[in-house]
C-alpha atoms as a PDB file:
ATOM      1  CA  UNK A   1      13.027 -39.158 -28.717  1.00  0.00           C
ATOM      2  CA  UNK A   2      13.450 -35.537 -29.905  1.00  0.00           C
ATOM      3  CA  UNK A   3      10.965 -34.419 -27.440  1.00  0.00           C
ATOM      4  CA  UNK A   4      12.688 -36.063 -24.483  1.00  0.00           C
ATOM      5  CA  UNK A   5      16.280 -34.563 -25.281  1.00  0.00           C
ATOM      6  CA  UNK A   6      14.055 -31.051 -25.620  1.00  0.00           C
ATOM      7  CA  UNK A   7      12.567 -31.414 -22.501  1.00  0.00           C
ATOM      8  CA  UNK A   8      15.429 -32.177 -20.484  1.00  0.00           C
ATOM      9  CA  UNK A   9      17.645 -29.091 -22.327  1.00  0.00           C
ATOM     10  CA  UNK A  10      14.796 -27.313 -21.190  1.00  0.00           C
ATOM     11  CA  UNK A  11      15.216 -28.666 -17.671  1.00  0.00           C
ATOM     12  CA  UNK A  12      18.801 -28.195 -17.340  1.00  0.00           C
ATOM     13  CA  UNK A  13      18.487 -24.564 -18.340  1.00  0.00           C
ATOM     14  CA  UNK A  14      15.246 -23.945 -16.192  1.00  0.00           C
ATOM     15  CA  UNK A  15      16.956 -24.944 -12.863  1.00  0.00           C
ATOM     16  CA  UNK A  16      19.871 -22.942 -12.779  1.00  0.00           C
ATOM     17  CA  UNK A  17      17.911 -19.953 -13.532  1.00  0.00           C
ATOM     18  CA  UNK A  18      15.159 -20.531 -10.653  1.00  0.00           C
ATOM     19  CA  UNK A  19      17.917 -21.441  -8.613  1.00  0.00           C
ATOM     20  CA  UNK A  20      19.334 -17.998  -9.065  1.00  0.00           C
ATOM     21  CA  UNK A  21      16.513 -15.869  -8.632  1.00  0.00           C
ATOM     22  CA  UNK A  22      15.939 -17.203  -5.503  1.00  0.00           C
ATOM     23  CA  UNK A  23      19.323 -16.342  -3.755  1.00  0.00           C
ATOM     24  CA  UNK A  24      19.924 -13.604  -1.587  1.00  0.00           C
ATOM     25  CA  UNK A  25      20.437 -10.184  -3.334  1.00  0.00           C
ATOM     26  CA  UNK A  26      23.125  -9.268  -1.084  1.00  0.00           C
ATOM     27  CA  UNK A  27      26.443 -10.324  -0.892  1.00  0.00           C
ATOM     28  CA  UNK A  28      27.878 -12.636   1.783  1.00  0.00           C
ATOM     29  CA  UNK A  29      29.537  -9.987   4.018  1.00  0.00           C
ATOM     30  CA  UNK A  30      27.864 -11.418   7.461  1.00  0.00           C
ATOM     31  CA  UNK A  31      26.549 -14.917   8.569  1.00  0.00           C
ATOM     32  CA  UNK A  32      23.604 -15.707  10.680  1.00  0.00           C
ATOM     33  CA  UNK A  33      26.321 -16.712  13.445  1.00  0.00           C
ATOM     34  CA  UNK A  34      27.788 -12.899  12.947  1.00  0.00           C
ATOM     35  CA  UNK A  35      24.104 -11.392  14.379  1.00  0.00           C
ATOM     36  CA  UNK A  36      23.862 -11.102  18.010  1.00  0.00           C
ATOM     37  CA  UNK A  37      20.789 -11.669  19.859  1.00  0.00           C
ATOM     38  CA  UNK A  38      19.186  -9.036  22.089  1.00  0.00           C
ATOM     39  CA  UNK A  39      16.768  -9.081  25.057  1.00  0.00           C
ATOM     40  CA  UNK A  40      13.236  -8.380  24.556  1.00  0.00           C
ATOM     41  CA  UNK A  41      12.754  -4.280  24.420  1.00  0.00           C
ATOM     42  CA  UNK A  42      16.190  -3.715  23.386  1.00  0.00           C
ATOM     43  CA  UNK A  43      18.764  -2.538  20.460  1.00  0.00           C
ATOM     44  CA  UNK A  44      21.994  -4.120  20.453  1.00  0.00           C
ATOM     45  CA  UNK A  45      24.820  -3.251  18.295  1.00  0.00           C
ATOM     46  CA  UNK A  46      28.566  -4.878  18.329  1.00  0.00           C
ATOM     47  CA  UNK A  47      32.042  -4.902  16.282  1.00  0.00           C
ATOM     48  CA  UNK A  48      34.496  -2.008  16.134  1.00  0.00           C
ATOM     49  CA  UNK A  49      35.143   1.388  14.159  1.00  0.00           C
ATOM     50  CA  UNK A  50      38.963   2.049  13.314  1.00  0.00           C
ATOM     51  CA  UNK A  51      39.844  -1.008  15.475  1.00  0.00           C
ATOM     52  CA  UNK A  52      38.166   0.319  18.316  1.00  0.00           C
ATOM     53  CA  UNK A  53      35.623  -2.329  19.853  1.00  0.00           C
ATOM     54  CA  UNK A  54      31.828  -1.337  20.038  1.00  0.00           C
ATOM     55  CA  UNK A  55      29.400  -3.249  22.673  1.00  0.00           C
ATOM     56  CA  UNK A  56      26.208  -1.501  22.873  1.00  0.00           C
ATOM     57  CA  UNK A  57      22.869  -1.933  24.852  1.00  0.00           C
ATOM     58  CA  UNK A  58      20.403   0.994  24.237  1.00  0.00           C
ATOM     59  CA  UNK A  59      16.795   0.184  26.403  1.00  0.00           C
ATOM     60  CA  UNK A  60      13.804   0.557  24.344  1.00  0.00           C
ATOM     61  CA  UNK A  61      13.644   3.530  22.078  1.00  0.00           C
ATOM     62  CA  UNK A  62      10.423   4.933  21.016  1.00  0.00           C
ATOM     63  CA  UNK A  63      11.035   4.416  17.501  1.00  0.00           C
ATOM     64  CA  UNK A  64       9.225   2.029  15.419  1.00  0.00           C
ATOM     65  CA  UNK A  65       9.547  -1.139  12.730  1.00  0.00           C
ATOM     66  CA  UNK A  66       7.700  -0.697   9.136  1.00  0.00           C
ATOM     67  CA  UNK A  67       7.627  -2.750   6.375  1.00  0.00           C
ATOM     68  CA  UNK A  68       5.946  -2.876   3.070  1.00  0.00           C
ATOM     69  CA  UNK A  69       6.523  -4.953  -0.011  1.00  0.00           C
ATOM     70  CA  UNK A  70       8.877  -2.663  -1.241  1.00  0.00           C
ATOM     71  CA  UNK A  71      10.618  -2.034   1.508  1.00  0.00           C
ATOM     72  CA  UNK A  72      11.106  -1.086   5.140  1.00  0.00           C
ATOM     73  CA  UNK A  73      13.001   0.580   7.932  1.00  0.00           C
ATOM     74  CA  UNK A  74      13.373   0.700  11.624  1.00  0.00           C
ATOM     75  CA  UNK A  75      14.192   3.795  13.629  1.00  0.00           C
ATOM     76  CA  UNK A  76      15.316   3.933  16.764  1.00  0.00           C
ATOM     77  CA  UNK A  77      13.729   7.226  17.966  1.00  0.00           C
ATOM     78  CA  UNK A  78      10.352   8.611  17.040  1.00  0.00           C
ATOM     79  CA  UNK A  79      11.401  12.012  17.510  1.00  0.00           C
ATOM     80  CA  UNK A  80      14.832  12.447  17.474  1.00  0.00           C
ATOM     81  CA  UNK A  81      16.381  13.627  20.549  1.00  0.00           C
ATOM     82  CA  UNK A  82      20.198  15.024  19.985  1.00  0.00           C
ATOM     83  CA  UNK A  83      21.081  13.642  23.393  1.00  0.00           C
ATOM     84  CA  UNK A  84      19.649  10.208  22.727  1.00  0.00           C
ATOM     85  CA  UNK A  85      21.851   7.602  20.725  1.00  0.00           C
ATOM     86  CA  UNK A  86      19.606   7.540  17.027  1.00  0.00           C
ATOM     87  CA  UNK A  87      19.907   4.077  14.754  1.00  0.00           C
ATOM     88  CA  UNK A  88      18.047   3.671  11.418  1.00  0.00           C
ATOM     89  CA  UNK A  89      17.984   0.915   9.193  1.00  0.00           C
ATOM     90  CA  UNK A  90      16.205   0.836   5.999  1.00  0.00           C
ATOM     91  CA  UNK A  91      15.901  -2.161   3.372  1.00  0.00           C
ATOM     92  CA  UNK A  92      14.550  -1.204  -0.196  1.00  0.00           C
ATOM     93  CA  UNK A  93      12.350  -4.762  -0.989  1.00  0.00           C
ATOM     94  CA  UNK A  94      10.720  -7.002   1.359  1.00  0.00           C
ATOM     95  CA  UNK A  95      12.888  -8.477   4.084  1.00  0.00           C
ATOM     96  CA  UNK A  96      11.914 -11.844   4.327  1.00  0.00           C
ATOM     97  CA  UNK A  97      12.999 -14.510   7.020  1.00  0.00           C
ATOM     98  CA  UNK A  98      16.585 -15.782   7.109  1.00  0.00           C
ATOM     99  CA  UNK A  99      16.972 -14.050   3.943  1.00  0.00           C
ATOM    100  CA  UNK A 100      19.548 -11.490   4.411  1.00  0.00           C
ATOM    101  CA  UNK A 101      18.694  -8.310   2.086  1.00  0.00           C
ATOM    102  CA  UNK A 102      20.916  -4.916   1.100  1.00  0.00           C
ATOM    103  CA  UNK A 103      20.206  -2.336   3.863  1.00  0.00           C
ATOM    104  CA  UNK A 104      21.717   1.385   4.776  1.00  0.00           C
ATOM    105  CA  UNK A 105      21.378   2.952   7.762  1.00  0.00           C
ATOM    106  CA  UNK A 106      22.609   5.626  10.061  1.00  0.00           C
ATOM    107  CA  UNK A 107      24.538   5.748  13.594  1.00  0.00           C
ATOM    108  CA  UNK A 108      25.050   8.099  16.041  1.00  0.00           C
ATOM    109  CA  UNK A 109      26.128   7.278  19.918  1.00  0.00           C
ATOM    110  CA  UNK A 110      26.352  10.192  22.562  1.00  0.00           C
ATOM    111  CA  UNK A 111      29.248   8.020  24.524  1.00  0.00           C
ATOM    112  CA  UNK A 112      32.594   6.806  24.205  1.00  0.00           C
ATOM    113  CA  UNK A 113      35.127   7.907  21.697  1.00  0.00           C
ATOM    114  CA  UNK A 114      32.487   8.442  18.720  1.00  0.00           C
ATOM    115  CA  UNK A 115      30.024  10.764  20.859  1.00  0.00           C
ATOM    116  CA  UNK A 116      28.073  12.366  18.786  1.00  0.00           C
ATOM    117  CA  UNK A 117      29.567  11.283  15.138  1.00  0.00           C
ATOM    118  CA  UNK A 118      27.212  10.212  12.919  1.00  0.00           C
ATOM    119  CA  UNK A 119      28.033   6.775  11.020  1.00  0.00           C
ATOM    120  CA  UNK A 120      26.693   5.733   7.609  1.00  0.00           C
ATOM    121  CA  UNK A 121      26.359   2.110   6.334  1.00  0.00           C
ATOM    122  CA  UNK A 122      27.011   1.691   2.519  1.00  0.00           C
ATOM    123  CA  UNK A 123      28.059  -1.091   0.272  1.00  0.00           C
ATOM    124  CA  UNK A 124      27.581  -4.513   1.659  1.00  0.00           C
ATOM    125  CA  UNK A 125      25.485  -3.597   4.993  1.00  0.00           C
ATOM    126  CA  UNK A 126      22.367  -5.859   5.205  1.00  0.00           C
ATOM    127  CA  UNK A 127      19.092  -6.382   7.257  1.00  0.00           C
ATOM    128  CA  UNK A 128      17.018  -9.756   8.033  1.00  0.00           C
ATOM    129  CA  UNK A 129      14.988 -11.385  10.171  1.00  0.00           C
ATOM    130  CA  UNK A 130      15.563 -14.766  11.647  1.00  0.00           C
ATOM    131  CA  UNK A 131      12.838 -17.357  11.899  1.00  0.00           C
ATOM    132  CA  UNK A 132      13.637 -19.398  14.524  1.00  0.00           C
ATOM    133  CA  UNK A 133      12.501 -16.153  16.578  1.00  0.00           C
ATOM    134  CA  UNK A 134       9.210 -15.724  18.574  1.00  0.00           C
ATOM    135  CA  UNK A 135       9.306 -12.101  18.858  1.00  0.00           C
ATOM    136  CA  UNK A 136      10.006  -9.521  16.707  1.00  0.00           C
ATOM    137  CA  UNK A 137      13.195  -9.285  15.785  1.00  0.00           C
ATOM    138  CA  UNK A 138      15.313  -7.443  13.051  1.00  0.00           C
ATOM    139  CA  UNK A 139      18.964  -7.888  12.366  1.00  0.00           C
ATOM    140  CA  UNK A 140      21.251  -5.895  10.697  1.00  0.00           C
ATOM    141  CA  UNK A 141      24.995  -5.262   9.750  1.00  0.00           C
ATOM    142  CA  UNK A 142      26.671  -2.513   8.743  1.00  0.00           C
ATOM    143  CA  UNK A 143      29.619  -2.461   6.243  1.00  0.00           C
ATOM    144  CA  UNK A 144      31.406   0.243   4.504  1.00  0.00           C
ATOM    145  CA  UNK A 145      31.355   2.891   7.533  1.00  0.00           C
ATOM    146  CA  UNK A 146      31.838   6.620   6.657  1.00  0.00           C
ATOM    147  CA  UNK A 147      31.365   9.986   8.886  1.00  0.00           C
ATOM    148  CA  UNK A 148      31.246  13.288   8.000  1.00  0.00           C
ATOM    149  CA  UNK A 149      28.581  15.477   6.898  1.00  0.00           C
ATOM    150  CA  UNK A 150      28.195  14.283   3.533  1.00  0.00           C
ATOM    151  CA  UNK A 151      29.379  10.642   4.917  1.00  0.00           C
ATOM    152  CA  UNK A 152      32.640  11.498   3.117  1.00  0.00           C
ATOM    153  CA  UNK A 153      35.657   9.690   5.656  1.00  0.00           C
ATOM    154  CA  UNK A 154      36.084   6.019   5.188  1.00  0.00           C
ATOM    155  CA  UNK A 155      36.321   4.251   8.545  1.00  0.00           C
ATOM    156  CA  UNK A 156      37.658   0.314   8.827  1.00  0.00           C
ATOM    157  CA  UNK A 157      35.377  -2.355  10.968  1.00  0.00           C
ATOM    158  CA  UNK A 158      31.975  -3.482  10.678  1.00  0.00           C
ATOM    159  CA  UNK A 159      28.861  -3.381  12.951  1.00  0.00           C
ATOM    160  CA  UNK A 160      26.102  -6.143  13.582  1.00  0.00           C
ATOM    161  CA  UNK A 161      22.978  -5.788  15.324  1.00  0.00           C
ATOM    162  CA  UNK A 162      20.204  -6.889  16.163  1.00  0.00           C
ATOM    163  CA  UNK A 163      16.807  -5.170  17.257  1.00  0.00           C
ATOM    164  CA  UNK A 164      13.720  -6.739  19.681  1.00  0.00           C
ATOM    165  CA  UNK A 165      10.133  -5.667  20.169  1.00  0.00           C
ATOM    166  CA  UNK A 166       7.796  -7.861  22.341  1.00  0.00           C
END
C-alpha cells in the first residue's frame, strides 16, 4: 500500500515537471494566426512602427537560412548592399516546428518613412517554423523595436514575418 501512494506522489510530481520542460521558451507575444504567409522566393514582413502601418514584399534576396542545434539565423542579403532592404533573424537553440522560440533580429528598409533606419528586435520577438508547410519556411516576429546606433530609441508596434525558400 505504501508503495502505491509512493508511486503515484511520484507521478503527480513527475508530470507537471515534463509538462513544463516541454513548453515553449518564449513568451506568448504572437500566435500562429499573427504570422503571415509568403509566396515561394519571397520575404514578407507586416504590422506598424509608431502607429504607422508596414506591408512589405521584398523578391528573393541572396541571403541564406542556417541552423544548428544551438541555434540559427536567416539573412536576407549575402553581401550586404546599403541600397538593398537587409533583414536578419537569429534564434539561439534549435527552432523546431510550431514551436515558437526567442529570436533578435535586425531591420532596415530603403522606402517609405523609415528609409534607411535600422530596427532592432529585443524582448519578446520570436522565430518558428510551421509544419503544415511544404517548403521552407521561417516565421518570425519582432517585439520591443528600437533605432539608433546603439538601438537606444524605443519605438511602439510590432512586426511579423514570414520568410520562403523553394
Amino acid at each position: 500500500m505504501l508503495r502505491r501512494k509512493m508511486l503515484a506522489t511520484v507521478f503527480a510530481l513527475t508530470v507537471p515537471v515534463l509538462a513544463m520542460s516541454c513548453s515553449d521558451n518564449a513568451p506568448d507575444t504572437f500566435t500562429q494566426e499573427d504570422f503571415p504567409l509568403c509566396a515561394a522566393n519571397t520575404t514578407r514582413l507586416i504590422g506598424t512602427i509608431d502607429d504607422v502601418p508596414i506591408d512589405v514584399t521584398l523578391p528573393g534576396g541572396t541571403g541564406g537560412l542556417s541552423q544548428d542545434n544551438e541555434g540559427g539565423d536567416y539573412y536576407y542579403q549575402g553581401q550586404p548592399d546599403p541600397t538593398q532592404p537587409d533583414l536578419r533573424v537569429v534564434w539561439h537553440e534549435l527552432l523546431g516546428y510550431d514551436r515558437t522560440t526567442p529570436a533578435t533580429g535586425t531591420l532596415r528598409l530603403v522606402e517609405g518613412p523609415f528609409a534607411n533606419e535600422t530596427f532592432c528586435a529585443g524582448e519578446g520577438s520570436v522565430a518558428l517554423i510551421p509544419r503544415d508547410r511544404s517548403q521552407a519556411v521561417v516565421q518570425f516576429g519582432f517585439d520591443s523595436l528600437r533605432s539608433g546606433a546603439n538601438c537606444e530609441v524605443a519605438h511602439t508596434g510590432q512586426l511579423v514575418g514570414c520568410v520562403q525558400h523553394q
